[in-house]
C-alpha atoms as a PDB file:
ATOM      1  CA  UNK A   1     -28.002 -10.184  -8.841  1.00  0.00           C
ATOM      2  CA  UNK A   2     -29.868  -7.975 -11.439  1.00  0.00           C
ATOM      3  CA  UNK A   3     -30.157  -4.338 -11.436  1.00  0.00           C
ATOM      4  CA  UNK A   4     -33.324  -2.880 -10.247  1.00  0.00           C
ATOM      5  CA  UNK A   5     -35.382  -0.815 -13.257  1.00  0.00           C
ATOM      6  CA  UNK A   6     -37.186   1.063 -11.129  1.00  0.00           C
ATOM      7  CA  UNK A   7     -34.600   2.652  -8.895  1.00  0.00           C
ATOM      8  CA  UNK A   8     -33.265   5.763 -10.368  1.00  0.00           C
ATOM      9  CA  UNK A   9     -29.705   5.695 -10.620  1.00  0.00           C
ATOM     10  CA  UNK A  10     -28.468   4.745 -14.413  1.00  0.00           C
ATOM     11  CA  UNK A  11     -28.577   1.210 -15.242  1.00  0.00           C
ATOM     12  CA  UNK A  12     -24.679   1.259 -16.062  1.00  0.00           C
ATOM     13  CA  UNK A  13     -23.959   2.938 -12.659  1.00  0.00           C
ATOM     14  CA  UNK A  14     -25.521  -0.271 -11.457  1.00  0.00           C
ATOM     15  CA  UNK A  15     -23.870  -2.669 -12.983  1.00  0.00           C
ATOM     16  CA  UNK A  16     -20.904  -0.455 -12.339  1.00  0.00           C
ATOM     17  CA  UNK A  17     -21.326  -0.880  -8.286  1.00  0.00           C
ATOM     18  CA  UNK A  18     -22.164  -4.547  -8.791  1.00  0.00           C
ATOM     19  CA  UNK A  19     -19.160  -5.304 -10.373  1.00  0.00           C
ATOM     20  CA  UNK A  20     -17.170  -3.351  -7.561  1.00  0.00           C
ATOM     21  CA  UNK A  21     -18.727  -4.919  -5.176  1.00  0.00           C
ATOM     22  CA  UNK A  22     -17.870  -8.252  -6.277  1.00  0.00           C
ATOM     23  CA  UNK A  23     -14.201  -7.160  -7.124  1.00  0.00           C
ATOM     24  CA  UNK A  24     -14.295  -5.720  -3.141  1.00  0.00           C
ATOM     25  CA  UNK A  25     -15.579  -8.790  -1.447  1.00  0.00           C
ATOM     26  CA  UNK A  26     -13.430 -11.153  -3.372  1.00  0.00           C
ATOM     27  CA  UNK A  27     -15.853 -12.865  -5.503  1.00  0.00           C
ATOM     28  CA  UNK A  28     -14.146 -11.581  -8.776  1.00  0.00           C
ATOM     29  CA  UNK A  29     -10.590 -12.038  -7.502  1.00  0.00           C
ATOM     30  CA  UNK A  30      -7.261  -9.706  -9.305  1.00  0.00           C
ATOM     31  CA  UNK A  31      -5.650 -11.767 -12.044  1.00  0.00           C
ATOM     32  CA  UNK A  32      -8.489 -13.723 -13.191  1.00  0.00           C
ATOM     33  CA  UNK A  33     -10.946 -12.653 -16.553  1.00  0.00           C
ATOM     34  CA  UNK A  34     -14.922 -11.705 -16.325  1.00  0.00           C
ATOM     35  CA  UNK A  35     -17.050 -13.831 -17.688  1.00  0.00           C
ATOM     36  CA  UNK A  36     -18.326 -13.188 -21.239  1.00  0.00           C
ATOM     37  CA  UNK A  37     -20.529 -10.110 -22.505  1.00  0.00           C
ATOM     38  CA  UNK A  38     -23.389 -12.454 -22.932  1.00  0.00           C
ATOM     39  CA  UNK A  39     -23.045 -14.363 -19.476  1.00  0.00           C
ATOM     40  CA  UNK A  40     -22.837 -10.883 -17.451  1.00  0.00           C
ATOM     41  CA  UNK A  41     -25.195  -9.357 -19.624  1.00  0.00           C
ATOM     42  CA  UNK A  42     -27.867 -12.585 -18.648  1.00  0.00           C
ATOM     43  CA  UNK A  43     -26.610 -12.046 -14.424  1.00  0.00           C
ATOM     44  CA  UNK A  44     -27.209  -8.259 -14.740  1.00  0.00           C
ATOM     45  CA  UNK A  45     -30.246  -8.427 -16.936  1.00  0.00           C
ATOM     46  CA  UNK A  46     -28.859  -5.613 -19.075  1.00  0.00           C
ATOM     47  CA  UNK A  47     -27.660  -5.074 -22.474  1.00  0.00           C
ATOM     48  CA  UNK A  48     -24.551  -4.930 -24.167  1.00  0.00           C
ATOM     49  CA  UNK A  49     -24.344  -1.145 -24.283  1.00  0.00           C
ATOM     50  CA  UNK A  50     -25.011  -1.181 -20.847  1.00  0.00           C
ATOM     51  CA  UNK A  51     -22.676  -3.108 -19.825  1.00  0.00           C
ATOM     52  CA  UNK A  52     -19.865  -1.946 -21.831  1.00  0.00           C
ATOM     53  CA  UNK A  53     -20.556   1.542 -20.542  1.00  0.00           C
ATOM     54  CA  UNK A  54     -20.242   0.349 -17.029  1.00  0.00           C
ATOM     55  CA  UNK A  55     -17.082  -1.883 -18.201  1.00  0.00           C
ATOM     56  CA  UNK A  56     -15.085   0.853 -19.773  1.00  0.00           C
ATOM     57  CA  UNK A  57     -15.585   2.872 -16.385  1.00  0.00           C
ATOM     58  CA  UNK A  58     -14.169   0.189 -14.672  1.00  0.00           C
ATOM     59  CA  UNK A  59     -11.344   0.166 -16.815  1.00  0.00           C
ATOM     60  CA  UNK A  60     -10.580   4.113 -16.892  1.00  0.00           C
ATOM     61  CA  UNK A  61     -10.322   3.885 -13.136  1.00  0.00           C
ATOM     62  CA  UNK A  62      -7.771   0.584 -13.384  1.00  0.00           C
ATOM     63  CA  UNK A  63     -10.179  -1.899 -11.851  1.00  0.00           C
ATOM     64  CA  UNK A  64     -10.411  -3.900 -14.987  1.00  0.00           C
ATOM     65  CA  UNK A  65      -7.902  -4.173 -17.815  1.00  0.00           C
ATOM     66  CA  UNK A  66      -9.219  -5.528 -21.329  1.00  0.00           C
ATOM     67  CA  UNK A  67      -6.458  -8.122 -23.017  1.00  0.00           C
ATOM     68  CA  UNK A  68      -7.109  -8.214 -26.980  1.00  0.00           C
ATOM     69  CA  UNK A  69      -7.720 -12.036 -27.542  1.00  0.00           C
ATOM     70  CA  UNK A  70      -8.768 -13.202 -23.735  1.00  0.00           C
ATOM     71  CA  UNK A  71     -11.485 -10.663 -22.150  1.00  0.00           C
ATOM     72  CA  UNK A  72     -11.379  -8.482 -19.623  1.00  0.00           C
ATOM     73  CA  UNK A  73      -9.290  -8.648 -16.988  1.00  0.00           C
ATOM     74  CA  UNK A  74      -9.792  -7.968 -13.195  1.00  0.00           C
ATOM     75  CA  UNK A  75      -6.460  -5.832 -11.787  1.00  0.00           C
ATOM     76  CA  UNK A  76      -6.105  -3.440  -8.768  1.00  0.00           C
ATOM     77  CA  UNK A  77      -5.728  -0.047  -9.063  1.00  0.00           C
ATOM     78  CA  UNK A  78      -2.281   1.611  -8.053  1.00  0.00           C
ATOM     79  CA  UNK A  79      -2.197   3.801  -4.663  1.00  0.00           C
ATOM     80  CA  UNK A  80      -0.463   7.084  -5.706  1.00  0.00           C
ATOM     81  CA  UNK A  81       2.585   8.155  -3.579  1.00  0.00           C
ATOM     82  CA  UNK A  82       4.753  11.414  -3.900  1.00  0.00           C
ATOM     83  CA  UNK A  83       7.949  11.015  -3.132  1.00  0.00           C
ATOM     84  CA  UNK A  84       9.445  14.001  -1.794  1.00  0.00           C
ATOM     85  CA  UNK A  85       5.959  14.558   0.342  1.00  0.00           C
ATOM     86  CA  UNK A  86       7.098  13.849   4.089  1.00  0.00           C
ATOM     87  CA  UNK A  87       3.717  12.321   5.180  1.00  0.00           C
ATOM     88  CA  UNK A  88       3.797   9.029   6.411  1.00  0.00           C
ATOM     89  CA  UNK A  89       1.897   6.135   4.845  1.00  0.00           C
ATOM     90  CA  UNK A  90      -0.848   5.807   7.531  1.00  0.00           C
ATOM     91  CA  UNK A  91      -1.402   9.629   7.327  1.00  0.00           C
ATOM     92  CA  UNK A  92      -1.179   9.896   3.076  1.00  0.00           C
ATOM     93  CA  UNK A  93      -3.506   6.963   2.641  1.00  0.00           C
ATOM     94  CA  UNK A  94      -5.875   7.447   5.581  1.00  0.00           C
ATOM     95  CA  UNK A  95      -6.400  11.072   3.913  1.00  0.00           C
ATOM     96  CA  UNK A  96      -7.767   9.625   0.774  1.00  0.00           C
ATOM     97  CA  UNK A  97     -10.290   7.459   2.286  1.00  0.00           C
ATOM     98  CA  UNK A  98      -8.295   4.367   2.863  1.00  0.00           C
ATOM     99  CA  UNK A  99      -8.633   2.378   5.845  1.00  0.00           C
ATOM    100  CA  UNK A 100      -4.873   1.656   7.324  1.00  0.00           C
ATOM    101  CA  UNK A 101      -3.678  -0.207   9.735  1.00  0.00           C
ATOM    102  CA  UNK A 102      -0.243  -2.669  10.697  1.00  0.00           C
ATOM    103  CA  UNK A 103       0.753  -6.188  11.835  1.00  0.00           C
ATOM    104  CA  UNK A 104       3.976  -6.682  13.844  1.00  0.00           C
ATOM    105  CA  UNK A 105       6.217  -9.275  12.350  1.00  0.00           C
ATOM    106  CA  UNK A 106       9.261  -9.013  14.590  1.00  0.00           C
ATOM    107  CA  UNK A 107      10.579  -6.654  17.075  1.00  0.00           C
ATOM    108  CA  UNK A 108      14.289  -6.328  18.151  1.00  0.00           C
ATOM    109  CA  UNK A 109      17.812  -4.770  18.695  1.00  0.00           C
ATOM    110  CA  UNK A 110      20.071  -7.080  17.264  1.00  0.00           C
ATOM    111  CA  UNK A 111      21.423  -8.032  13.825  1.00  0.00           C
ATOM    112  CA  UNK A 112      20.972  -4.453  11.936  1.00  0.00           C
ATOM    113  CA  UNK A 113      21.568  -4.908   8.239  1.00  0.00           C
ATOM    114  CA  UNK A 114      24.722  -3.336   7.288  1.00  0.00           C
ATOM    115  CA  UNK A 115      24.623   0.694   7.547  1.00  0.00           C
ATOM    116  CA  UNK A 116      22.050   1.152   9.880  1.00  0.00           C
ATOM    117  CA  UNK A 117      24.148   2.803  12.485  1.00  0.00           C
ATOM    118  CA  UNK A 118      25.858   5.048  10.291  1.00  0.00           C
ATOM    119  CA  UNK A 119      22.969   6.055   9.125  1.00  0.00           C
ATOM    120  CA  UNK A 120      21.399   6.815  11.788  1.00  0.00           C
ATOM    121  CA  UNK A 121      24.480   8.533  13.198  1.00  0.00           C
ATOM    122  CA  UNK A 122      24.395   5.811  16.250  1.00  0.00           C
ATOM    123  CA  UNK A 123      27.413   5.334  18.820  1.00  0.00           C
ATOM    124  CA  UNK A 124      28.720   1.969  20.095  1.00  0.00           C
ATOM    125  CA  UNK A 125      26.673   2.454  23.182  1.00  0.00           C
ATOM    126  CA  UNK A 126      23.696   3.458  21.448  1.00  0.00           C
ATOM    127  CA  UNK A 127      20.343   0.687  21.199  1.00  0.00           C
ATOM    128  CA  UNK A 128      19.056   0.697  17.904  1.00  0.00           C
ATOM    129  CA  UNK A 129      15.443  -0.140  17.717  1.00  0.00           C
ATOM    130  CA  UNK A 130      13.999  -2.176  14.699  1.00  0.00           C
ATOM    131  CA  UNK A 131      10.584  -3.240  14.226  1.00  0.00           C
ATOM    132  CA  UNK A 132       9.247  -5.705  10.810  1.00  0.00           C
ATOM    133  CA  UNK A 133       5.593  -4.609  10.381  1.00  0.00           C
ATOM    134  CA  UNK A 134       3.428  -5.339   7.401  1.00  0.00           C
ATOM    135  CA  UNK A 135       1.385  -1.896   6.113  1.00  0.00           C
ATOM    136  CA  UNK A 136      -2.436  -3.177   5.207  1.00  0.00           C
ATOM    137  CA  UNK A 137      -4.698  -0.911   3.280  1.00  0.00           C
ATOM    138  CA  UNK A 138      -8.059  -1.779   3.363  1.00  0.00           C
ATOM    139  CA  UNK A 139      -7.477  -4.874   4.940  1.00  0.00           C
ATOM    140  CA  UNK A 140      -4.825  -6.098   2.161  1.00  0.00           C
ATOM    141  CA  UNK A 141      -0.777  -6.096   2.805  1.00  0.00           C
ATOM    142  CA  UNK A 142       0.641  -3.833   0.985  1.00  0.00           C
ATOM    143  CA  UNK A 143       4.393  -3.118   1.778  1.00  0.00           C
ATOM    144  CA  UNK A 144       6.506  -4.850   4.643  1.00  0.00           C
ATOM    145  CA  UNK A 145       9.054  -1.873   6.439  1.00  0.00           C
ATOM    146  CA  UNK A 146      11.569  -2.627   8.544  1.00  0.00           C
ATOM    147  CA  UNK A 147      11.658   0.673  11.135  1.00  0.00           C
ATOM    148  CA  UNK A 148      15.113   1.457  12.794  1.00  0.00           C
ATOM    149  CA  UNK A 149      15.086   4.124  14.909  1.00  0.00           C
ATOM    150  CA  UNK A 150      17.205   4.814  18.324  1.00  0.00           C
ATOM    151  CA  UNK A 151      15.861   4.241  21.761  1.00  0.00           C
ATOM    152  CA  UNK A 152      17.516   7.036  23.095  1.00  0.00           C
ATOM    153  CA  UNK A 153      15.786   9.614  21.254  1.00  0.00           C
ATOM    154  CA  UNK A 154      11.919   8.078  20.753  1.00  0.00           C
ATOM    155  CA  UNK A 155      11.866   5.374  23.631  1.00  0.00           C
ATOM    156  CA  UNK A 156       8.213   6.582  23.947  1.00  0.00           C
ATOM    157  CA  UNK A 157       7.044   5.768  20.408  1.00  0.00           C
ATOM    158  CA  UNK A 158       8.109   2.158  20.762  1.00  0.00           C
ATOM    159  CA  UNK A 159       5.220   0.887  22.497  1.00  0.00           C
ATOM    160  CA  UNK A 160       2.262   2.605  19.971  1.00  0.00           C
ATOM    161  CA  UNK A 161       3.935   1.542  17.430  1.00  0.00           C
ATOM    162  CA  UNK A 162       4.269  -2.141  18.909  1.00  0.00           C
ATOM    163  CA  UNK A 163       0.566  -1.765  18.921  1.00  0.00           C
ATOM    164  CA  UNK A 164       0.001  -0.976  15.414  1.00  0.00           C
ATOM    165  CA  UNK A 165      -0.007   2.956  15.391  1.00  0.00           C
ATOM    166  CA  UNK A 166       1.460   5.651  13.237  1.00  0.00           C
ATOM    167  CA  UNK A 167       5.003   6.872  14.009  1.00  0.00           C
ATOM    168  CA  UNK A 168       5.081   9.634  12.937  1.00  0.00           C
ATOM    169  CA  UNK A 169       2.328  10.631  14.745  1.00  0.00           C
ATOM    170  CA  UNK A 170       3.988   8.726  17.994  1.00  0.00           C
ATOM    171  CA  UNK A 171       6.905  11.122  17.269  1.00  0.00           C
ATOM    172  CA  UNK A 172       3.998  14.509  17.644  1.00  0.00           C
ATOM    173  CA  UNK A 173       2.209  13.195  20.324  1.00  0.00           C
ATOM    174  CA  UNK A 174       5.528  12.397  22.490  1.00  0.00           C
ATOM    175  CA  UNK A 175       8.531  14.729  21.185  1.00  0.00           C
ATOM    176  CA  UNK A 176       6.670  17.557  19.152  1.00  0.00           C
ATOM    177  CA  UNK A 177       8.803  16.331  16.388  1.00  0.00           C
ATOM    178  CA  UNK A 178       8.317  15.980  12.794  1.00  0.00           C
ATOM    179  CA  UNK A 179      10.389  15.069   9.778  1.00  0.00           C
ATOM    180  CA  UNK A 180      11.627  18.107   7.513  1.00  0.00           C
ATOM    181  CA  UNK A 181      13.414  16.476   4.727  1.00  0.00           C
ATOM    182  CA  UNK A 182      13.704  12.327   3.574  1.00  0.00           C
ATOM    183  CA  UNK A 183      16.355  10.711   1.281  1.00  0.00           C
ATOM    184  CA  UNK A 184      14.995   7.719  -0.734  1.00  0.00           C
ATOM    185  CA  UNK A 185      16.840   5.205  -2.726  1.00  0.00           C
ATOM    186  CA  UNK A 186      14.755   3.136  -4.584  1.00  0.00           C
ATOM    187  CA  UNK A 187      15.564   0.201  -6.651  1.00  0.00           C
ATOM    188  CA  UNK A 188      13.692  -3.010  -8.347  1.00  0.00           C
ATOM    189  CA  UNK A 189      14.504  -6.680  -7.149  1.00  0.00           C
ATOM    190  CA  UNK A 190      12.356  -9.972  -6.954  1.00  0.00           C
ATOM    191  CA  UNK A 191      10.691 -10.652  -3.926  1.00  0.00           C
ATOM    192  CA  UNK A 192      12.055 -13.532  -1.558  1.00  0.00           C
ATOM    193  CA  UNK A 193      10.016 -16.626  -0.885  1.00  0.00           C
ATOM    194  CA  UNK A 194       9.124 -15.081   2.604  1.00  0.00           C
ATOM    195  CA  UNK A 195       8.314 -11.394   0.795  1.00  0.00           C
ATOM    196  CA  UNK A 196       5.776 -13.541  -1.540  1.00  0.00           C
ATOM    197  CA  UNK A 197       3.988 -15.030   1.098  1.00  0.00           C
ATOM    198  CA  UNK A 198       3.463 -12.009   3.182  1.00  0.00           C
ATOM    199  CA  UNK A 199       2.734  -9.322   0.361  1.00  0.00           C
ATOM    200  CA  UNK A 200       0.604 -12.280  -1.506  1.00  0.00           C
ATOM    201  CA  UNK A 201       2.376 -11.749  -4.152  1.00  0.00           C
ATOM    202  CA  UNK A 202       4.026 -14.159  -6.830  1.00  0.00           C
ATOM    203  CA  UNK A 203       7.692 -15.174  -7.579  1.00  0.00           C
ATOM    204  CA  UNK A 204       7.729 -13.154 -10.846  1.00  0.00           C
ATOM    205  CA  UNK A 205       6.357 -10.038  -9.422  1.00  0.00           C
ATOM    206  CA  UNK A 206       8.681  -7.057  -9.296  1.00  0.00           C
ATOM    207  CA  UNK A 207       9.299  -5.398  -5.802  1.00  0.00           C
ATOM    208  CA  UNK A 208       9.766  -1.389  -5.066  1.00  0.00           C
ATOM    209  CA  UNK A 209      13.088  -1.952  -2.769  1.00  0.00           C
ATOM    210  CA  UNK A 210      13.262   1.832  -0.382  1.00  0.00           C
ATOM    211  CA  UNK A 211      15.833   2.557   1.585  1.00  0.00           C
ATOM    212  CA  UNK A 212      13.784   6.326   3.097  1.00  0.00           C
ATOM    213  CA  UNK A 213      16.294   8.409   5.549  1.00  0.00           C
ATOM    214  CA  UNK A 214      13.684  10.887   7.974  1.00  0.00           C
ATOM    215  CA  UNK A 215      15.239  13.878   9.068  1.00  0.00           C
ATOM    216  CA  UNK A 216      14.285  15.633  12.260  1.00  0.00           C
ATOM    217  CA  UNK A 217      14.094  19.621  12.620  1.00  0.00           C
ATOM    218  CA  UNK A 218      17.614  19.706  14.051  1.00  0.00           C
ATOM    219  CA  UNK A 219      18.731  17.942  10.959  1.00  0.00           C
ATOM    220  CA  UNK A 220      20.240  15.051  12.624  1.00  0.00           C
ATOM    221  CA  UNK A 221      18.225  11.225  11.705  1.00  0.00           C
ATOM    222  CA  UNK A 222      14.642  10.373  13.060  1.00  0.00           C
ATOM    223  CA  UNK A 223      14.452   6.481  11.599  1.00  0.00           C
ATOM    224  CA  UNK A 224      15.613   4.217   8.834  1.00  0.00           C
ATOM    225  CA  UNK A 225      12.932   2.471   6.945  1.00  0.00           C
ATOM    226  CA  UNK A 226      13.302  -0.037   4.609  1.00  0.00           C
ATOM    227  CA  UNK A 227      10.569  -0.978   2.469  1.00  0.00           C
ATOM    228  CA  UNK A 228       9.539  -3.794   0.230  1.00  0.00           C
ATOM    229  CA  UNK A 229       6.355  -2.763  -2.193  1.00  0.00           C
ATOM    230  CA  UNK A 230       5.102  -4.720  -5.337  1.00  0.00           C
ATOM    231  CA  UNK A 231       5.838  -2.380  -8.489  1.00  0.00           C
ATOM    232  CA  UNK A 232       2.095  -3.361  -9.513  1.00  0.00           C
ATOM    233  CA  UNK A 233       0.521  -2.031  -6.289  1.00  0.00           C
ATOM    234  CA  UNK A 234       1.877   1.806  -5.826  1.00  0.00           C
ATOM    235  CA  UNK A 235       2.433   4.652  -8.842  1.00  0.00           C
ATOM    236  CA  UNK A 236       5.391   6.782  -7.205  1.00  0.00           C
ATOM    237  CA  UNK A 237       5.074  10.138  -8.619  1.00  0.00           C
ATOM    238  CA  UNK A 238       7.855  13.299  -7.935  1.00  0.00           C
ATOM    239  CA  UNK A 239       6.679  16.761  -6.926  1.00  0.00           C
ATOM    240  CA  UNK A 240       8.972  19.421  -7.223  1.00  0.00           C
END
């Protein structure tokens, strides 16, 4: 596909939204190298200034990477998180123009990784729900949380979320609630076979572990979430 000469928008903005298209669709998949200056510059029909202008664009805004010695490599840019911000991922995402959504892997009550309860300040008698869901933005998986919340509080947000909704805003819609603090632990760890194969990541990719405490307005625990993110796919920054 060339550009088109006679349309008005720059001939490097062009080439620009070509390039992102094919980056967006697939064609010119993350981890693999452009072809050369002289083969894209023959499929645009441009020149070399032109395409370097609409290259180093690219770059600037981390859909391309140049690697001295090989060419120009095709990356993903980094979704930007704040950690002490107490918006959910479906709500911080959707808000800059992503499209969000989740699969559920696994739903039960049973076999709670070690803490869980205390955490969550749970009795013997209490039922601790816990749902595996994968997060997708923009139709690609980007972290897989395991959700741990108790029945006996937010019975009502089980089913939404069971269908792929937010819960936080389960936990409006239902209980007029809403989380006023969150405790995060964060640490790096390789990714387990299963991990790779949902996040489509490989073996030698670092993973974001979170362990992210909610806190309710009457400062006793909403949910437990534990998440698994690749370090190459989220920037967390801190806002004081």
């Amino acid at each position: 596909m060339t550009v088109n000469y006679d349309n008005l928008t720059p001939l490097y903005d062009q080439v620009k939204r070509l390039i992102l298209g094919d980056l967006k669709t697939g064609h010119r998949r993350s981890g693999t190298y452009l072809p050369s200056e002289t083969e894209l510059c023959e499929h645009y029909g441009v020149s070399r200034i032109t395409l370097r202008r609409a290259v180093t664009e690219l770059c600037a805004e981390g859909y391309l990477r140049r690697v001295h010695g090989k060419g120009t490599l095709v990356t993903e840019p980094k979704l930007k998180q704040t950690l002490v911000s107490l918006t959910g991922f479906t709500e911080s995402l959707a808000s800059l123009g992503h499209s969000v959504s989740y699969r559920v892997l696994e739903k039960g009550s049973h076999a709670l990784p070690e803490g869980v309860m205390e955490r969550l300040q749970a009795t013997a008698d209490d039922d601790v729900v816990g749902i595996c869901r994968l997060l997708l933005v923009d139709g690609r998986p980007l972290t897989i949380e395991e959700l741990y919340f108790l029945r006996s509080r937010y019975e009502k947000a089980i089913d939404p979320v069971m269908k792929g909704g937010s819960f936080n805003e389960a936990l409006k819609t239902f209980y007029g609630e809403q989380p006023t603090a969150a405790e995060r632990t964060i640490n790096v760890d390789a990714p387990s076979p299963n991990e790779c194969e949902l996040l489509a990541c490989p073996p030698s990719q670092p993973v974001y572990r979170i362990e992210k405490l909610v806190i309710g307005r009457r400062k006793s625990p909403i949910s437990l979430s534990i998440l698994v993110t690749p370090s190459n796919r989220v920037t967390y920054s801190i806002s004081a």
